[in-house]
N, C-alpha and C. Protein backbone atom coordinates (compact mmCIF):
# COMPACT_ATOMS: atom_id res chain seq x y z
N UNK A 1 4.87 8.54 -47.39
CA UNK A 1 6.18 8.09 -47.80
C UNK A 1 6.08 6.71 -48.43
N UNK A 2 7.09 6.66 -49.37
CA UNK A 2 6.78 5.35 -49.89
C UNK A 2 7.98 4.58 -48.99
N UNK A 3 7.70 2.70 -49.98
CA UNK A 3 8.59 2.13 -48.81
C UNK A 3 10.33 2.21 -48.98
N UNK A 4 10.86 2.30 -50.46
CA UNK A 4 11.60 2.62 -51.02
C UNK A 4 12.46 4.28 -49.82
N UNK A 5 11.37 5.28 -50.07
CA UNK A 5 11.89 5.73 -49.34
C UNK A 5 12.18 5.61 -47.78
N UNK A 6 11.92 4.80 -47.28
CA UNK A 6 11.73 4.47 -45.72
C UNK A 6 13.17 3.64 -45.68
N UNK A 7 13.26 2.63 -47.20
CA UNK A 7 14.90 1.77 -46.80
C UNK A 7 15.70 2.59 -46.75
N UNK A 8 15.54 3.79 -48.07
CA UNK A 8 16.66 5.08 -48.41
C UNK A 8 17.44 5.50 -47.06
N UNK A 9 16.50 5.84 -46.38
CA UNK A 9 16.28 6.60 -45.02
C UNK A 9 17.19 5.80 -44.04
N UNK A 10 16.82 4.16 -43.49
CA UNK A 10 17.38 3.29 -42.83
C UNK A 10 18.71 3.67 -43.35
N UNK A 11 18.84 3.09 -44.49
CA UNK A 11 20.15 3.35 -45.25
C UNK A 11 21.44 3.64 -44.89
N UNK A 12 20.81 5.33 -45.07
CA UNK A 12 21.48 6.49 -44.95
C UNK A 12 21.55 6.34 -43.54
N UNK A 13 20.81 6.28 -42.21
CA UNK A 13 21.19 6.85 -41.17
C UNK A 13 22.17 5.25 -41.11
N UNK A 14 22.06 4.39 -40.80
CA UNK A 14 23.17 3.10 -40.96
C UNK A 14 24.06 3.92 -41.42
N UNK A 15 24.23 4.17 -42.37
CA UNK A 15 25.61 4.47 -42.88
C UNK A 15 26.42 5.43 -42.04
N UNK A 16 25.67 6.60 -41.78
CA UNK A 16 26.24 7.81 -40.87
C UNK A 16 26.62 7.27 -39.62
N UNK A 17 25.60 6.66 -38.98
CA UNK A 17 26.14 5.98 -37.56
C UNK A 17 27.33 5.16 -38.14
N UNK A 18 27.39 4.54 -38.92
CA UNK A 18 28.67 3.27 -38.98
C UNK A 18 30.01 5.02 -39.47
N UNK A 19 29.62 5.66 -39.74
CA UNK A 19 30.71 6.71 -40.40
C UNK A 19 31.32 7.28 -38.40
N UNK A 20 30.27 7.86 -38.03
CA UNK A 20 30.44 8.48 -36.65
C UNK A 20 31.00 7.24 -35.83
N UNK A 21 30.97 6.41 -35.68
CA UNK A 21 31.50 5.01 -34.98
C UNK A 21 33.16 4.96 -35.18
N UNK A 22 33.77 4.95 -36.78
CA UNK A 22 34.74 5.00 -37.10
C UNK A 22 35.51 5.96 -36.80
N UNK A 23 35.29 7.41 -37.00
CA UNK A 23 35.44 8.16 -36.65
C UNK A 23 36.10 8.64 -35.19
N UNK A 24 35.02 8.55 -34.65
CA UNK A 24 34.77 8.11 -32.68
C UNK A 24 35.99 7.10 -32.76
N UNK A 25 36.41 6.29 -33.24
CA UNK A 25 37.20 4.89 -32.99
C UNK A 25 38.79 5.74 -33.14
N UNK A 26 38.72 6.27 -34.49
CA UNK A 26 40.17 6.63 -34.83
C UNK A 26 40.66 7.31 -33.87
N UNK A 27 39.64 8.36 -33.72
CA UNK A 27 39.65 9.72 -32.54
C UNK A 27 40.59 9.09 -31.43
N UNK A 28 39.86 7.98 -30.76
CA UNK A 28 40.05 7.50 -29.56
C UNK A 28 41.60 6.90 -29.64
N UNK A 29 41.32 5.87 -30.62
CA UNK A 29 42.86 5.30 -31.11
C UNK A 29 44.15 5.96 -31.29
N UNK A 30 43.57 7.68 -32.14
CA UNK A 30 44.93 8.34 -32.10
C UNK A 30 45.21 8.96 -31.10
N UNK A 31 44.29 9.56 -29.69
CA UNK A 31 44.51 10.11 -28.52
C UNK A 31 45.01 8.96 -27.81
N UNK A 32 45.35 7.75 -28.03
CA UNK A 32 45.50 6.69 -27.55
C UNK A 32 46.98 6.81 -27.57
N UNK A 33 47.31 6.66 -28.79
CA UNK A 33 48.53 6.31 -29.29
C UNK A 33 49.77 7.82 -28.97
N UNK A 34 48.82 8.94 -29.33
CA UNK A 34 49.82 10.20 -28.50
C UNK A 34 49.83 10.27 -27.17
N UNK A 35 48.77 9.75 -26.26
CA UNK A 35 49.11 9.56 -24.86
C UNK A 35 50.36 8.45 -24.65
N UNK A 36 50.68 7.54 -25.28
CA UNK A 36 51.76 6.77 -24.71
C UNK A 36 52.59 7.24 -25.74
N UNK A 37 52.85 7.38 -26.52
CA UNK A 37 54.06 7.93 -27.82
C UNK A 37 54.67 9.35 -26.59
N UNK A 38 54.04 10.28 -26.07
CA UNK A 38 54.34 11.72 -24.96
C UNK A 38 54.43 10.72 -23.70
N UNK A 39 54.83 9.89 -23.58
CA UNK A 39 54.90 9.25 -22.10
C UNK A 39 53.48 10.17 -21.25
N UNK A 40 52.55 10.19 -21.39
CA UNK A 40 51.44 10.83 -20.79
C UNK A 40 51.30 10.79 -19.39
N UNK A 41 51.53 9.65 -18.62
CA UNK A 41 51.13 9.13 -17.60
C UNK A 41 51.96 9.41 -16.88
N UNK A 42 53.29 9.90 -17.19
CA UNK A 42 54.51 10.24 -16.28
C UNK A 42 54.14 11.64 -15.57
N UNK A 43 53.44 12.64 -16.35
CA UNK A 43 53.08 13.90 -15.98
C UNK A 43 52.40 13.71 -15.03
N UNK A 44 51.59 13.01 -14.47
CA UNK A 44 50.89 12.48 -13.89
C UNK A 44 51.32 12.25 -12.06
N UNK A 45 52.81 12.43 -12.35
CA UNK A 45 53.63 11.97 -10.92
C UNK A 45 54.25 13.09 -10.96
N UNK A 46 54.89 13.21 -9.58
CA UNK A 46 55.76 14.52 -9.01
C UNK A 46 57.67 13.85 -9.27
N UNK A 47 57.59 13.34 -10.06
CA UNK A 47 58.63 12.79 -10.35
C UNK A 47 59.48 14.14 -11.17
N UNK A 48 60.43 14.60 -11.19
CA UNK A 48 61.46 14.97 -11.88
C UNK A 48 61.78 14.73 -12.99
N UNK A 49 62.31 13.56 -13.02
CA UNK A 49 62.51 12.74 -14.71
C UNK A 49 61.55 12.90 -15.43
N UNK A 50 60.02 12.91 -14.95
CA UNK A 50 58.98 13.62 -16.17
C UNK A 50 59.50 14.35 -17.11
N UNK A 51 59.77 16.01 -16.44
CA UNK A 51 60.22 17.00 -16.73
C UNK A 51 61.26 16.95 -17.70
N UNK A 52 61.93 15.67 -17.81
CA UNK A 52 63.02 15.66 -19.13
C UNK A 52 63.17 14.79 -20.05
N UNK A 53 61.16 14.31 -20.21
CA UNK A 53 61.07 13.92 -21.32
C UNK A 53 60.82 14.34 -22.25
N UNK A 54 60.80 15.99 -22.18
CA UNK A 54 60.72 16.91 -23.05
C UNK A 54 62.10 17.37 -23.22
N UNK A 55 63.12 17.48 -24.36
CA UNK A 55 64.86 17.29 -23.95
C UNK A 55 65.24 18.72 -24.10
N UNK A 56 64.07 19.70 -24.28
CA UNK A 56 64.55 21.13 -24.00
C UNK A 56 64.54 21.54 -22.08
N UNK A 57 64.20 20.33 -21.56
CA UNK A 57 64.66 21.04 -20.17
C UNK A 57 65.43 20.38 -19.41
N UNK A 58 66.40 19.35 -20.44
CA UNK A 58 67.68 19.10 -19.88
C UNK A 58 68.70 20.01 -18.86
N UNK A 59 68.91 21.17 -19.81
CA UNK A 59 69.69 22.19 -18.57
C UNK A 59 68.42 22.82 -17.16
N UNK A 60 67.55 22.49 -17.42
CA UNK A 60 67.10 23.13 -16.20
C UNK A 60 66.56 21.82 -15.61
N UNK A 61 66.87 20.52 -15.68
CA UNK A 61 66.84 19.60 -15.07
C UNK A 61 68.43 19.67 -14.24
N UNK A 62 69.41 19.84 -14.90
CA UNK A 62 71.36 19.65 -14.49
C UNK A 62 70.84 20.63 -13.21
N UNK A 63 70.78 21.78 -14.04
CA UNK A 63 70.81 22.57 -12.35
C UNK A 63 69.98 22.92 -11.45
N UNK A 64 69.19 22.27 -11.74
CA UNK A 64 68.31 21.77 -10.66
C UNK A 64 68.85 20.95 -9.72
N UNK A 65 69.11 19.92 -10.62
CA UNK A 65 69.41 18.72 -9.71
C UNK A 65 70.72 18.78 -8.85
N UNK A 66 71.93 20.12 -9.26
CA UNK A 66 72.98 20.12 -8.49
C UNK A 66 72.67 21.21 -7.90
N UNK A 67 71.57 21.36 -7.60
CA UNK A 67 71.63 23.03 -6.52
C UNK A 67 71.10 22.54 -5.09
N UNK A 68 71.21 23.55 -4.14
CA UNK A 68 70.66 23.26 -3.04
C UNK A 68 68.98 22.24 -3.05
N UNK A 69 68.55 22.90 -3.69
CA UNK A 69 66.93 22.83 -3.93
C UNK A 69 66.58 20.83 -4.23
N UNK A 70 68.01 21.09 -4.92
CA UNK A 70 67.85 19.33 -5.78
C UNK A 70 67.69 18.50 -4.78
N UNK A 71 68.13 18.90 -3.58
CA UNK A 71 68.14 17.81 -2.11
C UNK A 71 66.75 17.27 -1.91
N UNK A 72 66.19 18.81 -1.78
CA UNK A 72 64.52 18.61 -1.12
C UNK A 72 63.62 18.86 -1.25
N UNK A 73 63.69 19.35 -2.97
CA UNK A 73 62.42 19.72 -3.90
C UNK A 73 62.63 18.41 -4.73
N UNK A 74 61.38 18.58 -5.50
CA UNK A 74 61.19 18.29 -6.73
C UNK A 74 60.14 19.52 -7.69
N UNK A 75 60.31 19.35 -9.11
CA UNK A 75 59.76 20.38 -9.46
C UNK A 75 58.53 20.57 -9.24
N UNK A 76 57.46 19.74 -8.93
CA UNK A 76 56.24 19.97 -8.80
C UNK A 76 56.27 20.98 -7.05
N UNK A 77 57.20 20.83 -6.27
CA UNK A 77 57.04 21.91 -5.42
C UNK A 77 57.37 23.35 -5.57
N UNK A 78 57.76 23.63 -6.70
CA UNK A 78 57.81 25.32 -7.11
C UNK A 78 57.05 25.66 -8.10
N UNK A 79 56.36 24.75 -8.77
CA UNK A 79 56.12 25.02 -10.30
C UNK A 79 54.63 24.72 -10.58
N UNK A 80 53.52 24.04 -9.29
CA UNK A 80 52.44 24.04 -9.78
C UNK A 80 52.03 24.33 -8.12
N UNK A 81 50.64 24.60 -8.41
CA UNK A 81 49.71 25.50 -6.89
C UNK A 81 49.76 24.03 -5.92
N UNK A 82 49.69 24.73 -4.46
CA UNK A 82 49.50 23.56 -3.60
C UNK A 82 48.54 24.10 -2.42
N UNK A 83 47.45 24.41 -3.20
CA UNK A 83 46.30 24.84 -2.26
C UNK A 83 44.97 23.67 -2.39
N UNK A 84 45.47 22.89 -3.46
CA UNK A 84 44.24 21.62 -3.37
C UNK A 84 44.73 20.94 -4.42
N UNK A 85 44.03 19.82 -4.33
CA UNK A 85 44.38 18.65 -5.80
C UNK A 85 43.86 19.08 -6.97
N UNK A 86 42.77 19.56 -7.11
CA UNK A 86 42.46 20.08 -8.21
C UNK A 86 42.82 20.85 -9.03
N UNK A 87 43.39 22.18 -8.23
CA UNK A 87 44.36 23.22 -8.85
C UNK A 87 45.65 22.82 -8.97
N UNK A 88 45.86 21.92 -8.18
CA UNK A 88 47.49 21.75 -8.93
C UNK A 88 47.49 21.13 -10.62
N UNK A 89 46.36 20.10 -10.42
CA UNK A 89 46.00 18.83 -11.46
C UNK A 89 45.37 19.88 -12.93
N UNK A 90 44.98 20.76 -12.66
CA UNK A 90 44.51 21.69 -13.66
C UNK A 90 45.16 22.51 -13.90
N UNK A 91 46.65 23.04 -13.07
CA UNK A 91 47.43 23.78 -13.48
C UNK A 91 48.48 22.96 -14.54
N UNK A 92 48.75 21.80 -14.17
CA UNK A 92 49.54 21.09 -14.38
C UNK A 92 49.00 20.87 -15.64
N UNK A 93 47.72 20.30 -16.19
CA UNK A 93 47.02 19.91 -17.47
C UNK A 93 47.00 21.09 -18.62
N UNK A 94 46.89 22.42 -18.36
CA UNK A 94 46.67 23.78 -18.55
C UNK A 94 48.06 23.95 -19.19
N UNK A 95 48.96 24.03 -18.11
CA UNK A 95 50.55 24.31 -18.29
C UNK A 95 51.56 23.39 -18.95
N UNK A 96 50.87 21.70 -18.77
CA UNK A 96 51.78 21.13 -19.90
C UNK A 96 51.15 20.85 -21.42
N UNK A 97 49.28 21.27 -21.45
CA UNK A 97 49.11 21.69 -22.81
C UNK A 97 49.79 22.70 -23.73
N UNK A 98 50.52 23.79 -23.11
CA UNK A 98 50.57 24.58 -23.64
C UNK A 98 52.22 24.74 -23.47
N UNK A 99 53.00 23.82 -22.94
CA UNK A 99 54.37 23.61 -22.89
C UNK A 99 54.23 22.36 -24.37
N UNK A 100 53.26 21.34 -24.34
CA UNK A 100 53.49 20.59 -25.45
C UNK A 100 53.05 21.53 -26.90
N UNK A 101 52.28 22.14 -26.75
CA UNK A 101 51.95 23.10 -28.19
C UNK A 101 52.96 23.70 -28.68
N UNK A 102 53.73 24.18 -27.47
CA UNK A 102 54.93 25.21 -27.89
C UNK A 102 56.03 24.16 -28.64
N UNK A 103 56.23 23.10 -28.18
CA UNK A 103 57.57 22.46 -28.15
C UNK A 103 57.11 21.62 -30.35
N UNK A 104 55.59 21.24 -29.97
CA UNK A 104 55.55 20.68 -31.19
C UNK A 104 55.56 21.45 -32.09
N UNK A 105 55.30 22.77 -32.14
CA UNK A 105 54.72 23.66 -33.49
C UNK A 105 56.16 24.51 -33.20
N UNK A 106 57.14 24.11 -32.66
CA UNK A 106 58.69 24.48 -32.06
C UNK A 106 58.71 25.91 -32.12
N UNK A 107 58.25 25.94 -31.14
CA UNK A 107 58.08 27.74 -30.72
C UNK A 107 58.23 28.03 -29.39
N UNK A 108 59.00 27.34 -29.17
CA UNK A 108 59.79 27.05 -27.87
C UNK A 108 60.66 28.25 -27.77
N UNK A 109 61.40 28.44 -26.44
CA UNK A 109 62.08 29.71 -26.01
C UNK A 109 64.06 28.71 -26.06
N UNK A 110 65.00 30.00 -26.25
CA UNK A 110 66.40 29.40 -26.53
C UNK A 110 66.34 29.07 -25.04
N UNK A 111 65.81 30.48 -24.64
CA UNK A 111 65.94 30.49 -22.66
C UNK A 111 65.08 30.62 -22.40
N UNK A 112 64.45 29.15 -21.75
CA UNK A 112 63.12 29.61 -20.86
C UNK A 112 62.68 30.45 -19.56
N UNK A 113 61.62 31.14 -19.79
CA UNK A 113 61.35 31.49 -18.53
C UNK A 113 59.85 31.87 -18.30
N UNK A 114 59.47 31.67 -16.89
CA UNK A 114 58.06 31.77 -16.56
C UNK A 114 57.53 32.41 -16.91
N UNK A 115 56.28 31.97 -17.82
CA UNK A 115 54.98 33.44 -18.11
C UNK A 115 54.32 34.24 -16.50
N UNK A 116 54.05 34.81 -16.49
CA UNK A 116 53.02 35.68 -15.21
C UNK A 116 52.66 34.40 -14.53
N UNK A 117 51.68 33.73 -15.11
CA UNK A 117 50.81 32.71 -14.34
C UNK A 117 52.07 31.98 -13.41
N UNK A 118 52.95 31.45 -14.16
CA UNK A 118 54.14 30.58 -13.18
C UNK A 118 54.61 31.34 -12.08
N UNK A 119 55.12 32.97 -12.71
CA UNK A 119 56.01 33.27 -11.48
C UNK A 119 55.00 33.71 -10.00
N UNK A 120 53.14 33.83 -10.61
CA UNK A 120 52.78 34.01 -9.40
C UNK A 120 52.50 32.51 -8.36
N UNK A 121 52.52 31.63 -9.27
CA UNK A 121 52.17 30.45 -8.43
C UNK A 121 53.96 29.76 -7.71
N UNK A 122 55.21 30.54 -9.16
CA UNK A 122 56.48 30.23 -7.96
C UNK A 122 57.00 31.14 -6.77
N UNK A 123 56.08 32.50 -6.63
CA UNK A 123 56.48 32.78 -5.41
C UNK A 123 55.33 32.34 -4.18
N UNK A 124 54.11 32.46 -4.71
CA UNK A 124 53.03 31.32 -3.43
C UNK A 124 54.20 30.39 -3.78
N UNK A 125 54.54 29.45 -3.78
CA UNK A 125 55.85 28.27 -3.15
C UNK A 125 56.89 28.51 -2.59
N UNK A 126 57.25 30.02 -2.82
CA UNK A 126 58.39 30.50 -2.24
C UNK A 126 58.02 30.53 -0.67
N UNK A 127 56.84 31.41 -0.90
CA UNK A 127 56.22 31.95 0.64
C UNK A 127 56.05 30.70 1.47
N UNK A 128 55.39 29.47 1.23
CA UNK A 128 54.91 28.76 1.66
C UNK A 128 55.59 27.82 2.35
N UNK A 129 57.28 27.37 1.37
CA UNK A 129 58.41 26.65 1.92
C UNK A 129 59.11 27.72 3.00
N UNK A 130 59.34 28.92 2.45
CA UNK A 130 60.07 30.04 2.99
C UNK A 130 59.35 30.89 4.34
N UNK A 131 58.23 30.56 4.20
CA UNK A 131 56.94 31.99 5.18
C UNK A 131 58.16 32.44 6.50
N UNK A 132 58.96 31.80 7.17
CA UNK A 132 59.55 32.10 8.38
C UNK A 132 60.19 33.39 8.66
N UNK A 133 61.48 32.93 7.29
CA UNK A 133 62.16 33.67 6.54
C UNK A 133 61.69 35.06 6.04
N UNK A 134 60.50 35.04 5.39
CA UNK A 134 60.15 36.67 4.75
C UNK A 134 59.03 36.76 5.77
N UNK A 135 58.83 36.83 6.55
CA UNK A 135 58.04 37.23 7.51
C UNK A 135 58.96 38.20 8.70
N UNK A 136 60.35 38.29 8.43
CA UNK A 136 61.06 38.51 8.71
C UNK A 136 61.84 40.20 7.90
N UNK A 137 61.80 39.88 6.52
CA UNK A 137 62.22 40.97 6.08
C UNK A 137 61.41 41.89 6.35
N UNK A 138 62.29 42.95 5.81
CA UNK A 138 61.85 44.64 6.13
C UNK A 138 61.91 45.04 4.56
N UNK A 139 60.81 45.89 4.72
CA UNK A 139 60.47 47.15 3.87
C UNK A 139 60.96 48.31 4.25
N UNK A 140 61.23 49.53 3.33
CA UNK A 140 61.35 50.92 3.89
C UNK A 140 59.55 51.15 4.10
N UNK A 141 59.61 51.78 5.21
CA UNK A 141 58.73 52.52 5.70
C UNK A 141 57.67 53.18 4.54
N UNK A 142 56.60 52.90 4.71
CA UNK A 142 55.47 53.64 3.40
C UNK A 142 55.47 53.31 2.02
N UNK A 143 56.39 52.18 2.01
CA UNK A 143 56.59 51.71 0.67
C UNK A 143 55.77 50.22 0.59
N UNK A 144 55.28 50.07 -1.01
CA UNK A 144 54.94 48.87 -0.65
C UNK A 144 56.14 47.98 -1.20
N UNK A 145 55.68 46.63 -1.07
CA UNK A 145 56.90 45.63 -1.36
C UNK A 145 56.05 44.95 -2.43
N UNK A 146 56.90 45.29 -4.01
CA UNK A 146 56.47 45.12 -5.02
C UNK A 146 57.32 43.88 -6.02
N UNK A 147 58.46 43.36 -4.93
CA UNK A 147 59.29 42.52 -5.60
C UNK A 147 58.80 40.71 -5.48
N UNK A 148 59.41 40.05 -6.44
CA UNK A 148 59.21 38.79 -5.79
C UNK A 148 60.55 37.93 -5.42
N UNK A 149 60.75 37.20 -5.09
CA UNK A 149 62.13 36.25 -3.73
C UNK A 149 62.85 36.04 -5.43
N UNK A 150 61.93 35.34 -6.69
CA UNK A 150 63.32 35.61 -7.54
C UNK A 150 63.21 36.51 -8.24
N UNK A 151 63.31 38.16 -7.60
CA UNK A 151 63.79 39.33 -8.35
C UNK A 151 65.27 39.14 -7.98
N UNK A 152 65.99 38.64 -6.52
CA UNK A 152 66.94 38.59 -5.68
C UNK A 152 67.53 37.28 -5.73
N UNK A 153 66.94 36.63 -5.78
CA UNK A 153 67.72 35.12 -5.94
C UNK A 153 66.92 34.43 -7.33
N UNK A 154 67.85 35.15 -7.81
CA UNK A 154 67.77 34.78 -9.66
C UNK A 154 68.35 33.03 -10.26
N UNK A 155 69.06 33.20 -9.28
CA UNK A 155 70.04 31.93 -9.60
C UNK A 155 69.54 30.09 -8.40
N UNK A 156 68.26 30.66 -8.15
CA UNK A 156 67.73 29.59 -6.71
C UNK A 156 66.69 28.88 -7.87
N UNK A 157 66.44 27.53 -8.21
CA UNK A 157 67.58 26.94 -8.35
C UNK A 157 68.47 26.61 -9.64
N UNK A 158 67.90 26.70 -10.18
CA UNK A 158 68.46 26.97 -11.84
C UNK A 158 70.03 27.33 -12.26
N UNK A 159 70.63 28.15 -11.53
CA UNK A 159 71.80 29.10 -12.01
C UNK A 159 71.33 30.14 -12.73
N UNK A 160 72.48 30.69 -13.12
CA UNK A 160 72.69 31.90 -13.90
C UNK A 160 72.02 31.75 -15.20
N UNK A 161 72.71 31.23 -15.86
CA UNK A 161 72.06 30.46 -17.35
C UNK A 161 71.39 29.56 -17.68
N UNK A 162 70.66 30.01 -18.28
CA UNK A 162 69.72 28.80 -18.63
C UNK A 162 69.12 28.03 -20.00
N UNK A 163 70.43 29.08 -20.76
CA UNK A 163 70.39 28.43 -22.21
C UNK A 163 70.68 26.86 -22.25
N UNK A 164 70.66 26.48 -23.95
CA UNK A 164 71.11 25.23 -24.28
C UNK A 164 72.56 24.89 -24.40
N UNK A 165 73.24 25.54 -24.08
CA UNK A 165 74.36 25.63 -24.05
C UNK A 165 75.14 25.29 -22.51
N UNK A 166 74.12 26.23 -21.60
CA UNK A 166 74.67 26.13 -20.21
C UNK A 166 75.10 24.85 -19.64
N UNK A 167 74.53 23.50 -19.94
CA UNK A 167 74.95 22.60 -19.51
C UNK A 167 75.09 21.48 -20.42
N UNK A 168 76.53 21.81 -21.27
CA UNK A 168 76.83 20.68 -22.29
C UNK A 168 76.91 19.42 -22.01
N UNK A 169 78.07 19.49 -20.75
CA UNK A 169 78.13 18.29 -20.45
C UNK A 169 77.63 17.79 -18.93
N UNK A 170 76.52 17.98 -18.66
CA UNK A 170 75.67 17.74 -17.42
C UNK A 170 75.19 16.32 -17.51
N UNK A 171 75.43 15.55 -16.50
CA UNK A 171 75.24 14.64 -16.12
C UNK A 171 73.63 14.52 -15.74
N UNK A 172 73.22 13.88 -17.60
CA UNK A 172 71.52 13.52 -17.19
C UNK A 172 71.15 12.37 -16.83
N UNK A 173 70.35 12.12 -16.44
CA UNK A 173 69.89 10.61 -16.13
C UNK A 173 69.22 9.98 -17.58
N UNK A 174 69.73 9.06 -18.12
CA UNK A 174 69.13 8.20 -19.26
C UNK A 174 67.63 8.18 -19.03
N UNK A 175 66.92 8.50 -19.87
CA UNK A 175 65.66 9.13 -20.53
C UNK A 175 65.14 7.79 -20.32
N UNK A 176 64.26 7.33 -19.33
CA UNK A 176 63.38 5.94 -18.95
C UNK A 176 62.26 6.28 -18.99
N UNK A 177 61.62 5.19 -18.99
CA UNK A 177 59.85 5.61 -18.45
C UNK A 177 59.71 6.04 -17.37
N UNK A 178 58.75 7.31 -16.65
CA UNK A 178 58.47 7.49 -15.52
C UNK A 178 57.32 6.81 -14.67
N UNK A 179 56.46 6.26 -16.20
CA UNK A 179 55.11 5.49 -15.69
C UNK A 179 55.22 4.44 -15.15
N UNK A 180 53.97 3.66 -13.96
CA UNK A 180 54.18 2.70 -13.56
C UNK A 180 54.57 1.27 -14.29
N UNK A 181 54.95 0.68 -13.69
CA UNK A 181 55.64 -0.65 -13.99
C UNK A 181 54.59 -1.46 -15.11
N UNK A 182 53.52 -1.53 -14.27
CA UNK A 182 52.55 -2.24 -15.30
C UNK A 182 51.90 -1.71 -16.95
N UNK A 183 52.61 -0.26 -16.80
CA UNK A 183 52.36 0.34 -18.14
C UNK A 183 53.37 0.28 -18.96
N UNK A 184 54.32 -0.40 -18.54
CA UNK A 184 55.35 -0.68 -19.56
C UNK A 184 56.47 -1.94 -19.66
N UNK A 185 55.10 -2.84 -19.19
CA UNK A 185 55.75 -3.99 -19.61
C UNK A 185 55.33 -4.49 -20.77
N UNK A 186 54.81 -3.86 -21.57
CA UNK A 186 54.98 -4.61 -23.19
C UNK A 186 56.16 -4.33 -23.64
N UNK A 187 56.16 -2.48 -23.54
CA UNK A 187 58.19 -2.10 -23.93
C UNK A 187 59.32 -2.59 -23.46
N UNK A 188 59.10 -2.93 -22.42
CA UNK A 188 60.23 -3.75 -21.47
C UNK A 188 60.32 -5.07 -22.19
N UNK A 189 59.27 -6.29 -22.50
CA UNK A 189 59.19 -7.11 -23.39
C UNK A 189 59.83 -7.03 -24.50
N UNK A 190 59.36 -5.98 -24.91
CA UNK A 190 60.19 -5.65 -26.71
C UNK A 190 61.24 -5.48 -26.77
N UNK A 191 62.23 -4.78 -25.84
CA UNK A 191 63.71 -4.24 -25.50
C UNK A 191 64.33 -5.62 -25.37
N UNK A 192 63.75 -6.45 -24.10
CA UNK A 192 64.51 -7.64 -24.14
C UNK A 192 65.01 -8.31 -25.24
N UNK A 193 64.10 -8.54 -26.39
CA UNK A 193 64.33 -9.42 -27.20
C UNK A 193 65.54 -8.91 -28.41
């Protein structure tokens, strides 16, 4: 090799590393900037108000929050697994990737409702708050029991409807940060002024 070609060489790989560096940088910068632009860190908590920083689940925030359930749930107790941290934390990552895909590429539902995966992990929550209760019901004889708690209580806690319509004028809570304090005191700064 000559030496000419040996700088060529330096060169070129300099250049590619300084290309992959930038790259790597933006990457990071724009996963940066959509983690706090999606309030990211709020998902993160069993908080409620999460849930309606996405403003298609305003009505199923209202009746939530005025049903029995609103007392002594929050949604993370019907809506993700509670057999370990991991599975909830991976259901939760899994289930709000694919709640944010829907909502951005707006292919969202008028009326939502649980795919398979949800309604088997919302009746394990049913059983689990409830076990006393259906340990109790009866089957007919030789039959199996093929239903789940909301084939029958359709309306626990949600209501009847669950369109965008159902709750025009429902009393939401003003759309705040859910993240901790120290993650949003630059915005808090900026508002003041």
């Amino acid at each position: 090799m000559f030496i000419g070609d040996l700088l060529l060489l330096r060169f070129v790989k300099g250049r590619l590393r300084s290309a992959c560096y930038a790259i790597g940088g933006a990457t990071f910068g724009l996963g940066c900037c959509v983690a706090y632009i999606s309030n990211a860190a709020s998902y993160m908590s069993d908080d409620p108000k999460a849930c309606i920083n996405c403003h298609i689940m305003d009505p199923e925030y209202a009746s939530w929050q005025h049903s029995s359930h609103g007392r002594v749930t929050v949604c993370n107790d019907c809506h993700v697994p509670h057999d370990s941290l991991i599975s909830k934390y991976y259901f939760k990552a899994k289930d709000g990737s694919r709640h944010s895909m829907l909502f951005t590429l707006r292919k969202e539902r008028q009326v939502i409702q649980a795919i398979p995966e949800s309604k088997e992990v919302i009746q394990k929550n049913c059983i689990r708050c409830h076990g006393n209760v259906v340990s109790e019901a009866m089957t007919p004889v030789h039959k199996s029991f093929d239903r789940t708690c909301t084939d029958c209580h359709r309306e626990v806690p949600h209501g009847r409807v669950h369109s965008l319509s159902s709750t025009p004028n429902a009393a939401i809570p003003p759309l705040s940060p859910v993240t901790p304090g120290w993650f949003n005191k630059s915005s808090s700064n900026e508002e003041k002024k």
